[in-house]
Protein backbone atom coordinates (compact mmCIF):
# COMPACT_ATOMS: atom_id res chain seq x y z
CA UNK A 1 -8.17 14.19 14.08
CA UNK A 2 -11.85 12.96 15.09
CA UNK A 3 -12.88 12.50 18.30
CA UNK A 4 -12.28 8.79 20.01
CA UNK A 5 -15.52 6.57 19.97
CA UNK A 6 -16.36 3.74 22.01
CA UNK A 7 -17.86 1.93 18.96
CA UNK A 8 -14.82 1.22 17.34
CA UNK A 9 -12.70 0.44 20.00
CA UNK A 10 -10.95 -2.96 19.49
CA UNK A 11 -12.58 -3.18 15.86
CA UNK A 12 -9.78 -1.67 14.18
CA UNK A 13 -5.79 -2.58 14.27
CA UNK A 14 -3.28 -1.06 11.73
CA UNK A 15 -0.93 -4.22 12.34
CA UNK A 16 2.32 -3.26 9.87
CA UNK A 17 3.77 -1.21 8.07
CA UNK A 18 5.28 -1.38 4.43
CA UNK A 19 6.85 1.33 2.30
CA UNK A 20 8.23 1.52 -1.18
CA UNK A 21 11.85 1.96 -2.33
CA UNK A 22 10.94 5.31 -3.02
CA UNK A 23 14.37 6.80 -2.14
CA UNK A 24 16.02 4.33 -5.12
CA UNK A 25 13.01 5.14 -7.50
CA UNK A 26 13.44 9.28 -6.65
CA UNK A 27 17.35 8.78 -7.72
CA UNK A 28 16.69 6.39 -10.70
CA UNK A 29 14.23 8.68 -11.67
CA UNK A 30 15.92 11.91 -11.74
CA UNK A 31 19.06 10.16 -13.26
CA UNK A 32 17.44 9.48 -16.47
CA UNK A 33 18.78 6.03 -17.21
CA UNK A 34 18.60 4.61 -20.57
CA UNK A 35 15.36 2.40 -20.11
CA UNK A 36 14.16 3.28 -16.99
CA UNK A 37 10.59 3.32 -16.20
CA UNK A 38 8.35 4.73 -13.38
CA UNK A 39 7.05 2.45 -11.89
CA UNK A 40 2.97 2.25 -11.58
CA UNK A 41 1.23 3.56 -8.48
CA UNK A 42 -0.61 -0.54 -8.47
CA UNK A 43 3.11 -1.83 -8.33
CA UNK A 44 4.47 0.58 -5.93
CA UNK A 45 1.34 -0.34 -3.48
CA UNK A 46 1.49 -4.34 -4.01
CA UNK A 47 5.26 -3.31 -3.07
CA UNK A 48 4.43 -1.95 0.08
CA UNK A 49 1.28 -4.00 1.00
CA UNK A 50 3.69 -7.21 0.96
CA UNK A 51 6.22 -5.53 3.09
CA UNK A 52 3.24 -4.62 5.83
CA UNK A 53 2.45 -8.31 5.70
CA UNK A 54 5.85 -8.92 6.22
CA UNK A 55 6.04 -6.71 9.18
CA UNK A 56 3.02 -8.02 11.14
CA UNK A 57 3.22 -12.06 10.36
CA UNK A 58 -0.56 -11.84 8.48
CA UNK A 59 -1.54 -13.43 5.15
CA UNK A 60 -3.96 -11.80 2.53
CA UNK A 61 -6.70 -14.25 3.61
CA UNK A 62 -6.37 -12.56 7.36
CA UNK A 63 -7.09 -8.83 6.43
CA UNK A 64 -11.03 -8.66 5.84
CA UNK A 65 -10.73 -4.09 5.09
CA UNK A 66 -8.94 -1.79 2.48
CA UNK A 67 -8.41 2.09 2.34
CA UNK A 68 -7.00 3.13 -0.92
CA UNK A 69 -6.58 6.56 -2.38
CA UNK A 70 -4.03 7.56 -4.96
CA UNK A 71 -3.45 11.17 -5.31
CA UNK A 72 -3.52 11.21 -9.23
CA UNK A 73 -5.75 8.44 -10.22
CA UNK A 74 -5.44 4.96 -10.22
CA UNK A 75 -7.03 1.72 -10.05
CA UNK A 76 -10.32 1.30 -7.91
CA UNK A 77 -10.60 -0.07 -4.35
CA UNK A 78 -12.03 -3.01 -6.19
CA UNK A 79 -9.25 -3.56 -8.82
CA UNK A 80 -6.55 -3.18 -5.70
CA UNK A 81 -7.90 -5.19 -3.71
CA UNK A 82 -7.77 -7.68 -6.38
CA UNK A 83 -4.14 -6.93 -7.44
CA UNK A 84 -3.41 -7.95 -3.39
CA UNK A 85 -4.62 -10.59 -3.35
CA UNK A 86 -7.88 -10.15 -1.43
């Protein structure tokens, strides 16, 4: 973890949280339904930006900063930001 700095204090709030239904998608996956699909990684983060929003009361027009990174590819912070809705 990096040191605290005075510059950034009170520039930066994480304000909710949002996860996927990873838990269904691990047990649908490993069942091997007839017609089941993975879902994409740009679905499974739309799924989980929305429930942050959800969480902390904000709209897409309030958050002005995105961090993505997707461990095996993916679209760009430009594309994802789009697919938001920012």
């Amino acid at each position: 973890m990096p040191p605290s700095s005075r510059a950034l204090s009170r520039k930066t709030a994480i304000v909710g949280v949002g996860e996927t239904s990873y838990g269904r998608d691990y047990r649908e996956g490993r069942a091997k339904l007839a017609g089941y699909e993975p879902p994409l990684p740009e679905n499974l983060a739309k799924q989980a930006f929305d429930r942050a929003l959800a969480d902390c009361g904000l709209r897409p027009s309030e958050i002005d900063g995105l961090s993505v990174s997707f461990t095996y590819g993916g679209p760009s912070p430009k594309e994802m930001a789009g697919i938001l809705g920012l």
